[in-house]
C-alpha atoms as a PDB file:
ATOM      1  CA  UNK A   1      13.070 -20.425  45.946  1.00  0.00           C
ATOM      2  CA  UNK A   2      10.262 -20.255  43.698  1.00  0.00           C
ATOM      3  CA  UNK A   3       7.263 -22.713  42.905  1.00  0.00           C
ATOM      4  CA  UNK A   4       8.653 -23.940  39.784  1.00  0.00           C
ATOM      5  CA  UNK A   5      11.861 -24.826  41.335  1.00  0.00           C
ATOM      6  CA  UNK A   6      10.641 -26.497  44.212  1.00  0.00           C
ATOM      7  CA  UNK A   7       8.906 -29.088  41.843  1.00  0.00           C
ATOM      8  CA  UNK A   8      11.838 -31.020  41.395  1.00  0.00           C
ATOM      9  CA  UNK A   9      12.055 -31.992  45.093  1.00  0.00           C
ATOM     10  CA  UNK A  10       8.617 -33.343  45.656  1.00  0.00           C
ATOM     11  CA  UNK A  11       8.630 -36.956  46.611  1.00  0.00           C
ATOM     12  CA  UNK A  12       7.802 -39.661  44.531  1.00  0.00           C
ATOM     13  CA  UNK A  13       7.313 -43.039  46.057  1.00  0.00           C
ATOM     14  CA  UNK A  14       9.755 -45.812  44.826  1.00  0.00           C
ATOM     15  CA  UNK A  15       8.332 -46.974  41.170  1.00  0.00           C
ATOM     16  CA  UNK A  16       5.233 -44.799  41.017  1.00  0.00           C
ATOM     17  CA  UNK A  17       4.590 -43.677  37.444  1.00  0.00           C
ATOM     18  CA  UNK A  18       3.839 -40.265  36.470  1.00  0.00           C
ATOM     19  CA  UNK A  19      -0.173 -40.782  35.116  1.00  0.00           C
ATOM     20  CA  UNK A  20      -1.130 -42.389  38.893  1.00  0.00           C
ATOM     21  CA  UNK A  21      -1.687 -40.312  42.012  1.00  0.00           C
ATOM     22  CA  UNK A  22      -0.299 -42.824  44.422  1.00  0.00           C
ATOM     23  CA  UNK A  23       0.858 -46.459  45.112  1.00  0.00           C
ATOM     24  CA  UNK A  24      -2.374 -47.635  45.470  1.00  0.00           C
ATOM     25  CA  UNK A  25      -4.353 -46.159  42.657  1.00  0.00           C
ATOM     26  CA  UNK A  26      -1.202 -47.750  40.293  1.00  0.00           C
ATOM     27  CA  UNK A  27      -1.320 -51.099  41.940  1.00  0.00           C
ATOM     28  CA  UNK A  28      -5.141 -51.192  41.336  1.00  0.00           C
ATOM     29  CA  UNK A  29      -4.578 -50.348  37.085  1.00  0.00           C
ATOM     30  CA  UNK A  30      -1.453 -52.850  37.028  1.00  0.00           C
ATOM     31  CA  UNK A  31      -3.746 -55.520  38.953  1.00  0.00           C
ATOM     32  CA  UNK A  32      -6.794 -55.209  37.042  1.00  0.00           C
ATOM     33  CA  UNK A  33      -5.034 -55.053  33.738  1.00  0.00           C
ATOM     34  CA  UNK A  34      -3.300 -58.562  34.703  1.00  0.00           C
ATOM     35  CA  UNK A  35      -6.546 -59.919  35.274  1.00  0.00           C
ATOM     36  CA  UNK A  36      -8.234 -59.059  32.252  1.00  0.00           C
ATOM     37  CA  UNK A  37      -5.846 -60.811  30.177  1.00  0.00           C
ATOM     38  CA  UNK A  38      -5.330 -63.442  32.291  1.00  0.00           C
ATOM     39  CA  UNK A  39      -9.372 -64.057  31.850  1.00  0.00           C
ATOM     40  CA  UNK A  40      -8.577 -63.665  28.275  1.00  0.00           C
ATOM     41  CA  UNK A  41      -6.119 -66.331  28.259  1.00  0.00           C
ATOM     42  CA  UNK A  42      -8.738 -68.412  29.844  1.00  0.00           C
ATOM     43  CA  UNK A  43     -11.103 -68.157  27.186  1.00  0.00           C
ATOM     44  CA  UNK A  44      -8.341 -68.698  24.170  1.00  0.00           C
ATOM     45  CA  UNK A  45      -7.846 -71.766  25.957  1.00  0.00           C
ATOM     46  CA  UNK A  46     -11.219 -72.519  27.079  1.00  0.00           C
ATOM     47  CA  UNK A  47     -11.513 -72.688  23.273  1.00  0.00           C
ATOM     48  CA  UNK A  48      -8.805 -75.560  22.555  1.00  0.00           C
ATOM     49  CA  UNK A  49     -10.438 -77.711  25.890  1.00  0.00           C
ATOM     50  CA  UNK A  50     -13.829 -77.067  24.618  1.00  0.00           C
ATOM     51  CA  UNK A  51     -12.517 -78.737  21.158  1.00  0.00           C
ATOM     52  CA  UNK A  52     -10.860 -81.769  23.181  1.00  0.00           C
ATOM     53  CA  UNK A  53     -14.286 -82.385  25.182  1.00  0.00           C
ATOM     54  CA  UNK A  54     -16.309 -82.650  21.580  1.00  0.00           C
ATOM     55  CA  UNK A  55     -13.970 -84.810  19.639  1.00  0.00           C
ATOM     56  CA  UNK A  56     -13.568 -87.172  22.990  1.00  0.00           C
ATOM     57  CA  UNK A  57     -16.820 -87.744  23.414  1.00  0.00           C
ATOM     58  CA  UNK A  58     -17.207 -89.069  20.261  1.00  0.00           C
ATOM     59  CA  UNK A  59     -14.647 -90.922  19.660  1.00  0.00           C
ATOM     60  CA  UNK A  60     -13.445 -91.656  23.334  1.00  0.00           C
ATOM     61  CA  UNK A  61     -11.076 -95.100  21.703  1.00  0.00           C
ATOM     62  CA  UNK A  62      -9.728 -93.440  19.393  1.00  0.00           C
ATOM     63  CA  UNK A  63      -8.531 -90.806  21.978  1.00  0.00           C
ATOM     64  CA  UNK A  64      -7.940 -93.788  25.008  1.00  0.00           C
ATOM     65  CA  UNK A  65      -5.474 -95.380  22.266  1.00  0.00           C
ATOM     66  CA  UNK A  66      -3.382 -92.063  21.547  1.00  0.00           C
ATOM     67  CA  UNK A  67      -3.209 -91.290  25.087  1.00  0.00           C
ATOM     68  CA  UNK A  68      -2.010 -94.542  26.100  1.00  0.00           C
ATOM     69  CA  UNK A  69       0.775 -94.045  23.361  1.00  0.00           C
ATOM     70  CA  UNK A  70       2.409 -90.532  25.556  1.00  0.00           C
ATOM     71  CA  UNK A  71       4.693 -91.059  28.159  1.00  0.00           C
ATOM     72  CA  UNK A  72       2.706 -90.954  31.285  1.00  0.00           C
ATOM     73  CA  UNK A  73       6.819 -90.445  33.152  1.00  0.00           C
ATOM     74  CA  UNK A  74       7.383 -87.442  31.239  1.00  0.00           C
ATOM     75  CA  UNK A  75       3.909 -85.851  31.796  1.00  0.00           C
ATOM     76  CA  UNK A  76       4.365 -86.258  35.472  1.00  0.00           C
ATOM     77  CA  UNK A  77       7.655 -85.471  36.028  1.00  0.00           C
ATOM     78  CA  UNK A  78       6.910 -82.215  33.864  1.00  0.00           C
ATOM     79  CA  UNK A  79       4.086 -81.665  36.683  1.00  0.00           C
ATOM     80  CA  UNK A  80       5.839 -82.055  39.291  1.00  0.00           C
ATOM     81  CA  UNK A  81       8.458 -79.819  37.876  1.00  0.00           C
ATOM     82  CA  UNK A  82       5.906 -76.799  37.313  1.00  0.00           C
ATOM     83  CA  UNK A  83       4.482 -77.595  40.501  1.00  0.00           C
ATOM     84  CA  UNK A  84       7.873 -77.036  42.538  1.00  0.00           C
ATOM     85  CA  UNK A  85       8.238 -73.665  40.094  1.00  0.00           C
ATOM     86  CA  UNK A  86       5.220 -72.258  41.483  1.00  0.00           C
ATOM     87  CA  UNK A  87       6.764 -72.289  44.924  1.00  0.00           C
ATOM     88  CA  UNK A  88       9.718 -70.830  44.329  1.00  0.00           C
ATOM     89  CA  UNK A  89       8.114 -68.111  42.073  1.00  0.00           C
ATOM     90  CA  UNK A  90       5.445 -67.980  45.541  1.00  0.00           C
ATOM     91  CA  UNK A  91       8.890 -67.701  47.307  1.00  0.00           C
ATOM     92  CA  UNK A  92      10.113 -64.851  44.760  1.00  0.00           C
ATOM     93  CA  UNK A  93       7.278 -62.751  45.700  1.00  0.00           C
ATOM     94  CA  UNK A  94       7.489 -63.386  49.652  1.00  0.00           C
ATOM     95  CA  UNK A  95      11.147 -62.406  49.601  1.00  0.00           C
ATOM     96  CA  UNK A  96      10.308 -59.021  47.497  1.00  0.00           C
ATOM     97  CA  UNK A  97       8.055 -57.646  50.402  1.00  0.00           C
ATOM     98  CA  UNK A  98      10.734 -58.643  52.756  1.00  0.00           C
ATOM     99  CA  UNK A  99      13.220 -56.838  50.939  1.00  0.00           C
ATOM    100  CA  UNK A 100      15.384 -59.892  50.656  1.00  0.00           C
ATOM    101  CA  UNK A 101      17.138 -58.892  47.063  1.00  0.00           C
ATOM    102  CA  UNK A 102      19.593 -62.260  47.474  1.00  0.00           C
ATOM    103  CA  UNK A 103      16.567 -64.721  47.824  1.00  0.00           C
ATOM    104  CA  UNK A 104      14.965 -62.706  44.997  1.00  0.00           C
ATOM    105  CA  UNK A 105      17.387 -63.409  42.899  1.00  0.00           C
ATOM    106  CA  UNK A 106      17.894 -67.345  44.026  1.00  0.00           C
ATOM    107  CA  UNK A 107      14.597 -68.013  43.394  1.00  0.00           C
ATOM    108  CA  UNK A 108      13.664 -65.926  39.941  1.00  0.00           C
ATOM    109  CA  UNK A 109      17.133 -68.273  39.027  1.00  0.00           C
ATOM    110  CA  UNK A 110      15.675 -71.720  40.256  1.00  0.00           C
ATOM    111  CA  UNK A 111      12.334 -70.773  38.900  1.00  0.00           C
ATOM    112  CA  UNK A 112      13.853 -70.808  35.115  1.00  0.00           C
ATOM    113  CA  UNK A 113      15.461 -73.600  36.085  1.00  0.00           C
ATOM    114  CA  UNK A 114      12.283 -75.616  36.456  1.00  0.00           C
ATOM    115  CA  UNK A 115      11.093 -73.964  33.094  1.00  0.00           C
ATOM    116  CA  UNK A 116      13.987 -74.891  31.276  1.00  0.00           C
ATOM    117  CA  UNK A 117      13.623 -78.475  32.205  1.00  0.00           C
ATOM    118  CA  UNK A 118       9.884 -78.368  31.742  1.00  0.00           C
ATOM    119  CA  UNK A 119      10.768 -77.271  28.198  1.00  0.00           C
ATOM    120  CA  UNK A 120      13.437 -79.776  28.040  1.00  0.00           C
ATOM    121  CA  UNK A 121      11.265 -82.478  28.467  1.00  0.00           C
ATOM    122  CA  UNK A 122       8.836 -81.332  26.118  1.00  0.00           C
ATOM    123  CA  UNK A 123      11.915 -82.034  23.906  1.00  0.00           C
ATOM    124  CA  UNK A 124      12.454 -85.473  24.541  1.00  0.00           C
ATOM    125  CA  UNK A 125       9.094 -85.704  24.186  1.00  0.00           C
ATOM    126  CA  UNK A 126       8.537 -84.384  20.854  1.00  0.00           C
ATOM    127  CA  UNK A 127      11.625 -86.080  19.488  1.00  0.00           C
ATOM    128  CA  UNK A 128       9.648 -89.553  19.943  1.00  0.00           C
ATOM    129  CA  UNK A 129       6.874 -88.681  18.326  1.00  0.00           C
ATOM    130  CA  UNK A 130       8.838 -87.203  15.167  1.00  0.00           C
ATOM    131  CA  UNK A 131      10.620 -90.529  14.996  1.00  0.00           C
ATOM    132  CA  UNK A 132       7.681 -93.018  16.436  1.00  0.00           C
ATOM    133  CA  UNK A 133       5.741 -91.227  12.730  1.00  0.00           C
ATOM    134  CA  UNK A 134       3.131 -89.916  15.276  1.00  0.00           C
ATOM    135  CA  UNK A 135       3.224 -85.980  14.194  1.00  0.00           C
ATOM    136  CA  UNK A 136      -0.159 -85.432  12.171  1.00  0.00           C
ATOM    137  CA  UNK A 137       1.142 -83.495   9.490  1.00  0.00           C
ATOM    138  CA  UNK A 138       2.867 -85.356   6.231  1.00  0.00           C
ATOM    139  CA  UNK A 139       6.226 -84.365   5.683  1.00  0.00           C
ATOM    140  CA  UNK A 140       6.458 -83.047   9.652  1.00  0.00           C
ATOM    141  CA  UNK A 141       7.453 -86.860  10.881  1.00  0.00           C
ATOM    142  CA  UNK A 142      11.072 -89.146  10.198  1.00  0.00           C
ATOM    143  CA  UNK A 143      11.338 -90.001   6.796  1.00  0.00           C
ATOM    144  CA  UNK A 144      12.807 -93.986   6.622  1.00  0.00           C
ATOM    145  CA  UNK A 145      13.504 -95.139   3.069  1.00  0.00           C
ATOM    146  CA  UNK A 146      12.865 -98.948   2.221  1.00  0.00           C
ATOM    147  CA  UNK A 147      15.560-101.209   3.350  1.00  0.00           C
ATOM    148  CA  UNK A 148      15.637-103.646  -0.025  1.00  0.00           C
ATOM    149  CA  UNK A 149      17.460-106.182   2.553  1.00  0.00           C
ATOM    150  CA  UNK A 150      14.907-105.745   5.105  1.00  0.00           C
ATOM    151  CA  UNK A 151      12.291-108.529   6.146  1.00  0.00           C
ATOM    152  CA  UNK A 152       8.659-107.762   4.919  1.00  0.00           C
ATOM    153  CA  UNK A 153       5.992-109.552   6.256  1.00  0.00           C
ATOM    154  CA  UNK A 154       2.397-110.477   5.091  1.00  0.00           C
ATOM    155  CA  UNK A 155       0.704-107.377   6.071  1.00  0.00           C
ATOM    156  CA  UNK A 156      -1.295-108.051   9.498  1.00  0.00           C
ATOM    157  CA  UNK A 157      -5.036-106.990  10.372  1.00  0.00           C
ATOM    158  CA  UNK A 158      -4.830-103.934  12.560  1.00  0.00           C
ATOM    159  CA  UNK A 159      -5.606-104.848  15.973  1.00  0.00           C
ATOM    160  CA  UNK A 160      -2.987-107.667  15.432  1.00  0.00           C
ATOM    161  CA  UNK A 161      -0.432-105.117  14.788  1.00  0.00           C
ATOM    162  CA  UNK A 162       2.418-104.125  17.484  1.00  0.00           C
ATOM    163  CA  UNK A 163       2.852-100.554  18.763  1.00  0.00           C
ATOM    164  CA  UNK A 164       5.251 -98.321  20.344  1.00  0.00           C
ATOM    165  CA  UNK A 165       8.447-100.247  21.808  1.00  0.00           C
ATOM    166  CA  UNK A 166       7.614-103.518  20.587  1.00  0.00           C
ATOM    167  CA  UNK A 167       7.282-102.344  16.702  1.00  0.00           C
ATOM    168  CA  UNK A 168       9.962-100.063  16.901  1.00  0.00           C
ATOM    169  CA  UNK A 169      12.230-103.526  16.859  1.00  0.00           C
ATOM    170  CA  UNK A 170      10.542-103.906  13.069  1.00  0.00           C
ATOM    171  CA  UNK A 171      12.016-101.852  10.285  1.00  0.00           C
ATOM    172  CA  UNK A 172       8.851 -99.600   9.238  1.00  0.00           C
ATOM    173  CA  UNK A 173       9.026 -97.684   6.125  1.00  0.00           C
ATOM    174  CA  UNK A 174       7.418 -93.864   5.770  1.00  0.00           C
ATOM    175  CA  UNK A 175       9.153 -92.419   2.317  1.00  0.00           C
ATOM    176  CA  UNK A 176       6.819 -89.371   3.031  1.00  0.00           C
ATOM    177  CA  UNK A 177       7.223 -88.505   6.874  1.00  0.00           C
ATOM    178  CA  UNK A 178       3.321 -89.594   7.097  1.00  0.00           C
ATOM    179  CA  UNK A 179       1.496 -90.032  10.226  1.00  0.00           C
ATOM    180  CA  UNK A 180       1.662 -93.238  11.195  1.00  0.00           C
ATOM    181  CA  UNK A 181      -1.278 -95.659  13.137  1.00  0.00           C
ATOM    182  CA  UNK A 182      -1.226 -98.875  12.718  1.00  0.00           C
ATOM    183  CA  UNK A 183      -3.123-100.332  15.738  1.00  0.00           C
ATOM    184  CA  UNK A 184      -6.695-100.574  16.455  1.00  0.00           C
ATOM    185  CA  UNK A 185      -6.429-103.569  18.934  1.00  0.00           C
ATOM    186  CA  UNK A 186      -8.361-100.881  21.376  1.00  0.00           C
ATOM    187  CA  UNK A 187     -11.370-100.221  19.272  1.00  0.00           C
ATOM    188  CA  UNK A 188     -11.511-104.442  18.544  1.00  0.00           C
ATOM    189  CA  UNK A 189     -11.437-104.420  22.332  1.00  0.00           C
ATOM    190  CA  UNK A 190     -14.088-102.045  22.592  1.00  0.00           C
ATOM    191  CA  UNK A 191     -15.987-103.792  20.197  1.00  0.00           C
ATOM    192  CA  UNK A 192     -15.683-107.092  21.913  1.00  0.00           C
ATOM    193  CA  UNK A 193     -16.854-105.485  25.363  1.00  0.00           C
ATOM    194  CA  UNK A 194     -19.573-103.538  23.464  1.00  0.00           C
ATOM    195  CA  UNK A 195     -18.134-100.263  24.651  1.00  0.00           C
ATOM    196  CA  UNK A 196     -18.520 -98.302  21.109  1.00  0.00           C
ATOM    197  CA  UNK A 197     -20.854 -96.244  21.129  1.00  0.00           C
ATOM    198  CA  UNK A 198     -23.057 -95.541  17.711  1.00  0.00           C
ATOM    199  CA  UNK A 199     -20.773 -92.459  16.688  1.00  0.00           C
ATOM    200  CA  UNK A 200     -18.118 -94.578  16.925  1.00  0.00           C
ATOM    201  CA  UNK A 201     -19.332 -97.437  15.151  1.00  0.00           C
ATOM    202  CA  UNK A 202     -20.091 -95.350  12.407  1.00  0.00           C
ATOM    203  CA  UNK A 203     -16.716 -93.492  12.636  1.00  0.00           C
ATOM    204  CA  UNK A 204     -14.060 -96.618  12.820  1.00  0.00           C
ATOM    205  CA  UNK A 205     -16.385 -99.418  10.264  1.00  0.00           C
ATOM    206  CA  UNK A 206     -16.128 -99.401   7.018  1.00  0.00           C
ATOM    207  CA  UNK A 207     -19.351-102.019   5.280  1.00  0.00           C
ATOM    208  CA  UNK A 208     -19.193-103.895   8.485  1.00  0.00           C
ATOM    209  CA  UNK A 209     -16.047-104.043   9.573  1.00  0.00           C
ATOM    210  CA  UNK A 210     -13.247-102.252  11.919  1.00  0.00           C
ATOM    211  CA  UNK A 211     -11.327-100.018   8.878  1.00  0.00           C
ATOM    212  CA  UNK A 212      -7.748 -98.944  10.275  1.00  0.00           C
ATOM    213  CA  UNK A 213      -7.457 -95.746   7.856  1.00  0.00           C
ATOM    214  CA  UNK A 214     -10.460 -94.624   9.479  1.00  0.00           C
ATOM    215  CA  UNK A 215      -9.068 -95.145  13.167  1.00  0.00           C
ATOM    216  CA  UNK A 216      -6.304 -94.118  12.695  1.00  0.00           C
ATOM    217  CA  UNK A 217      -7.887 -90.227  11.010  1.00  0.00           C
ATOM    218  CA  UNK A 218      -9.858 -90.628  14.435  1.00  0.00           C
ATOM    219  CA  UNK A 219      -6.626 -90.816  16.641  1.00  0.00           C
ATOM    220  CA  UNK A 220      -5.102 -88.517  14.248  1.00  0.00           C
ATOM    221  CA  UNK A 221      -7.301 -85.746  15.736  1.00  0.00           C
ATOM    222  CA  UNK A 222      -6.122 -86.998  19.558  1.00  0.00           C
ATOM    223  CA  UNK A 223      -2.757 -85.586  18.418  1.00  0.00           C
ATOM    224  CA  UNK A 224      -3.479 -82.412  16.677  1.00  0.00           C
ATOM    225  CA  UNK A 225      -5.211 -81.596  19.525  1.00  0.00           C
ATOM    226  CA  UNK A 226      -2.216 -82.732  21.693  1.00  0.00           C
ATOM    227  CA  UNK A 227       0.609 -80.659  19.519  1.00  0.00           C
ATOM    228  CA  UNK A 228      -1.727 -77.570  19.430  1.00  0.00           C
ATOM    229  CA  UNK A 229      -2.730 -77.354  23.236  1.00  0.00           C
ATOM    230  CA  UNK A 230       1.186 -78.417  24.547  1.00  0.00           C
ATOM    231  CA  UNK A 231       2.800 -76.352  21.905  1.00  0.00           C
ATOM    232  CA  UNK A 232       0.817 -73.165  22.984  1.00  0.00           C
ATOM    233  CA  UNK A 233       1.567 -73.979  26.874  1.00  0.00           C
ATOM    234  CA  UNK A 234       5.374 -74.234  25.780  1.00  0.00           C
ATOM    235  CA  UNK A 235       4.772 -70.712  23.717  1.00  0.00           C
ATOM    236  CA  UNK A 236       3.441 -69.778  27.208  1.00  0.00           C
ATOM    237  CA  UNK A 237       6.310 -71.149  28.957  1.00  0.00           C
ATOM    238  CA  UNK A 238       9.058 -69.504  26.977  1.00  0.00           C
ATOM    239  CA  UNK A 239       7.577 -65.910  27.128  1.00  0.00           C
ATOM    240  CA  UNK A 240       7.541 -66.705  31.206  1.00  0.00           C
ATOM    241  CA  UNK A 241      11.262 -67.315  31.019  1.00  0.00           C
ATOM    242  CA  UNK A 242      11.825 -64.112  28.847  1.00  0.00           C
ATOM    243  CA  UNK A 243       9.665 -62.196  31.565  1.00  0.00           C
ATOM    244  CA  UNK A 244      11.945 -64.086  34.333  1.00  0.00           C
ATOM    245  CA  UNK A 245      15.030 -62.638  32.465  1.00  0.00           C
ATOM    246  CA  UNK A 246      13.573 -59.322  32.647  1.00  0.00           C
ATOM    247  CA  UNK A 247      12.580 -60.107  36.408  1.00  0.00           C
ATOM    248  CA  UNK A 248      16.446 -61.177  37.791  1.00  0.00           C
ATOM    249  CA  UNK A 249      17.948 -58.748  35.620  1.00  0.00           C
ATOM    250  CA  UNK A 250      16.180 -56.201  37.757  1.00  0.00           C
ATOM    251  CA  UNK A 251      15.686 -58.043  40.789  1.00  0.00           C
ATOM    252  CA  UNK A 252      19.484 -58.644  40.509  1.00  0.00           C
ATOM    253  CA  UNK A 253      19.616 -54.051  40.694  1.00  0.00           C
ATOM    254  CA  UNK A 254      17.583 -54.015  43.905  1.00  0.00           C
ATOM    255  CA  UNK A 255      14.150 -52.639  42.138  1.00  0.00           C
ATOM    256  CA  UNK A 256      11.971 -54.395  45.059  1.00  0.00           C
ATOM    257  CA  UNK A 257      11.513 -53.523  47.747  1.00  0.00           C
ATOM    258  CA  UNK A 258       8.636 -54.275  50.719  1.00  0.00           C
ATOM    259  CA  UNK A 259       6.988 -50.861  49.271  1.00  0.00           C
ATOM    260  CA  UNK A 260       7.294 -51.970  45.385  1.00  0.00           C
ATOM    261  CA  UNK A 261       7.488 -55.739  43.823  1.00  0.00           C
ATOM    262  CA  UNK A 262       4.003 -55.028  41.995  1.00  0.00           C
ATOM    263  CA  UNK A 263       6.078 -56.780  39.058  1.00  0.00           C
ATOM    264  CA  UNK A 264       6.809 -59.643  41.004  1.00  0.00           C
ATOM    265  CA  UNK A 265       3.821 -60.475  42.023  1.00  0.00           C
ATOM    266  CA  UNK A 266       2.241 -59.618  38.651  1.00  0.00           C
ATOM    267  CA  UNK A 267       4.560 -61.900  37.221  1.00  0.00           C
ATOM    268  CA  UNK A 268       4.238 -64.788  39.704  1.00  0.00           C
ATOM    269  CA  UNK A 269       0.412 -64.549  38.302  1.00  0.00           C
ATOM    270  CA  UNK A 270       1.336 -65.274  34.954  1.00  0.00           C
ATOM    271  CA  UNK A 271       3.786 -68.280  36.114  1.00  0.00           C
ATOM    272  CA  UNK A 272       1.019 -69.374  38.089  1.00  0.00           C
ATOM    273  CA  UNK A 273      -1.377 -69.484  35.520  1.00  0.00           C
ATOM    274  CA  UNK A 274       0.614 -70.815  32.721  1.00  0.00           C
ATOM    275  CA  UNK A 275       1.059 -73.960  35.616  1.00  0.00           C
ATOM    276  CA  UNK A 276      -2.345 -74.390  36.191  1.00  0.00           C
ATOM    277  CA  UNK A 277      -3.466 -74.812  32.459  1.00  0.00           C
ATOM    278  CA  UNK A 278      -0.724 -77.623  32.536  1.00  0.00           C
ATOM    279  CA  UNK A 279      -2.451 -79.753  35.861  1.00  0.00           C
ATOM    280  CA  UNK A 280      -5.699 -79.850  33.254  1.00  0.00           C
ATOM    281  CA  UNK A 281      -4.003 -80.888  30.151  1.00  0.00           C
ATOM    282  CA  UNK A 282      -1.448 -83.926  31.964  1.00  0.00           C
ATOM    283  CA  UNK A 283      -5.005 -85.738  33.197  1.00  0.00           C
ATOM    284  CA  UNK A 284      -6.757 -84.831  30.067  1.00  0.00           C
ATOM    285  CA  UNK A 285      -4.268 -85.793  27.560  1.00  0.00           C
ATOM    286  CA  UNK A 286      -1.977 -88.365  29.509  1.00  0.00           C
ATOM    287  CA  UNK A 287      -4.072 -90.643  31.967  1.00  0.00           C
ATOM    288  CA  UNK A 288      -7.722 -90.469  30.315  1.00  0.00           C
ATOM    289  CA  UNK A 289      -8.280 -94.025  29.203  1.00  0.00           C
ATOM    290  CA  UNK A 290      -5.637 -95.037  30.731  1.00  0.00           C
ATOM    291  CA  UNK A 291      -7.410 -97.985  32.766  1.00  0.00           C
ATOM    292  CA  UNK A 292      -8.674 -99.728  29.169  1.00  0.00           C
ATOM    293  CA  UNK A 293      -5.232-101.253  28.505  1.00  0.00           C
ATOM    294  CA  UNK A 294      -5.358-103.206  32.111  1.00  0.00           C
END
C-alpha cells in the first residue's frame, strides 16, 4: 500500500480538529479563547457597574426610592433559580467525563428550564413596570386616557403622595406613556434625618425647597440603569439557551465522551458567568436602601 493511501487510516482522536496536533494543544486554544472573552465581558460590564457606583453615590435617595419600588420576591426567586442552573449545568459537565450521555441530556434539559423561568420572570417583571408608568422612555410605558367620570383630587405635595399598590387603587392618567414618579416621601425623610448629602441637596431643591420633577429625573436614572444592566443579562441569558439547544441537540447524538466534552465545559463557563453577573446586580439593584423604608 503506498504512503498516500495509508493517510486515510491514521487515527484521529474523537473531536480533534485538523489545525491542532493533539487533544491537549486544542483544549489549551479553545480554553484560552473562552477566557479572553469572558474577561471581555467583564469589562463591558464593568462599564455599566462602574456607571451605577457614580450615579449612586450621588444621589443614593433617589436610587434607595427606585429600588424599594422592584420586587425584592422576584429578584430572589430569579437567584435562586440561576443558582440551582449552575448545578445542573456543573452536573452537565460531570456526567460528560463520565460518559453518561442520558444525564447529559437531563441536565442540559433542566438547565433551560431554569433559564426559561429566569426569563419568565423577567417578564412579569417588566410587565409591572410598563403598566406601574415606571419605563424611562416616553411613549415606552401604558398609555391611560382621562376618565371624564373619574374622581380628581387637589393635587398633593410629593412626599404626601401614595406609591406602588396603594396608588394603583387611584385612576392615574399618562396620555403619553411618560415615566411616571410621583413620590419623594424618601428624600423628605432624608431631609428630616439630615441624611442628604450636598450633591443631593443641590440635585432634588429647587429655591429652597424639595422639587418632585427634579427627583423624580434623579430616580429616573435608577431605572435606565436598571433596564440597561437586566436587559443585557437577559440578552446574555437567551444566547445561553440558544448555545444549550446546540449543546442537547448534540449531547442528545453521543458527541461526549470522558476523552471530549471541551464544549461542555466551555459552555458551563459561559452559564456560569452569565449567573454570577446576576448575584451582583439582585443586591445592587434590589436590596440597596432597602433598610430606609423600616
Amino acid at each position: 500500500m503506498s504512503a498516500h493511501a495509508s493517510d486515510k487510516f491514521v487515527y484521529h482522536e474523537p473531536g480533534l480538529q485538523h489545525q491542532f496536533d493533539d487533544m491537549k494543544q486544542q483544549e489549551e486554544s479553545v480554553s484560552i479563547g473562552m477566557w479572553m472573552f469572558l474577561v471581555q465581558e467583564i469589562m463591558f460590564f464593568g462599564g455599566l457597574f462602574t456607571a451605577y457606583l457614580v450615579f449612586r453615590s450621588r444621589y443614593p435617595m433617589a436610587f434607595a426610592a427606585g429600588s424599594n419600588h422592584l420586587n425584592a420576591f422576584w429578584g430572589g426567586l430569579n437567584t435562586l433559580v440561576l443558582i440551582v442552573s449552575s448545578l445542573t449545568m456543573a452536573l452537565t459537565v460531570y456526567y460528560a467525563q463520565k460518559s453518561n450521555r442520558t444525564m447529559q441530556v437531563v441536565m442540559i434539559v433542566l438547565t433551560m428550564i431554569f433559564g426559561a423561568t429566569f426569563l419568565g420572570v423577567k417578564a412579569i417583571e417588566y410587565s409591572d413596570k410598563y403598566n406601574d408608568g415606571l419605563v424611562p422612555v416616553t411613549g415606552l410605558n401604558k398609555v391611560v386616557k382621562e376618565d371624564p367620570g373619574a374622581h380628581h383630587e387637589a393635587p398633593k405635595p410629593c412626599w404626601e403622595v401614595e406609591h406602588g399598590a396603594a396608588a394603583a387603587e387611584h385612576h392615574v392618567v399618562n396620555p403619553r406613556g411618560e415615566f411616571l414618579w410621583t413620590d419623594c416621601s424618601l428624600a423628605k425623610l432624608a431631609e428630616k434625618e439630615n441624611f442628604l448629602t450636598p450633591t443631593e441637596r443641590i440635585g432634588y431643591y429647587s429655591n429652597g425647597e424639595l422639587d418632585g420633577n427634579k427627583f423624580r429625573d434623579k430616580v429616573r436614572i435608577f431605572y435606565f440603569i436598571y433596564f440597561v444592566m437586566t436587559g443585557l443579562h437577559a440578552l446574555h441569558m437567551i444566547v445561553g439557551l440558544g448555545l444549550m439547544a446546540w449543546l442537547l441537540w448534540t449531547a442528545y447524538k453521543g458527541n461526549y465522551t470522558a476523552e471530549y466534552y471541551m464544549p461542555v465545559e466551555m459552555s458551563g463557563l459561559y452559564w456560569h458567568f452569565v449567573d454570577i453577573v446576576w448575584i451582583f446586580l439582585f443586591p445592587l439593584l434590589y436590596l440597596l436602601g432597602r433598610h430606609f423604608m423600616h
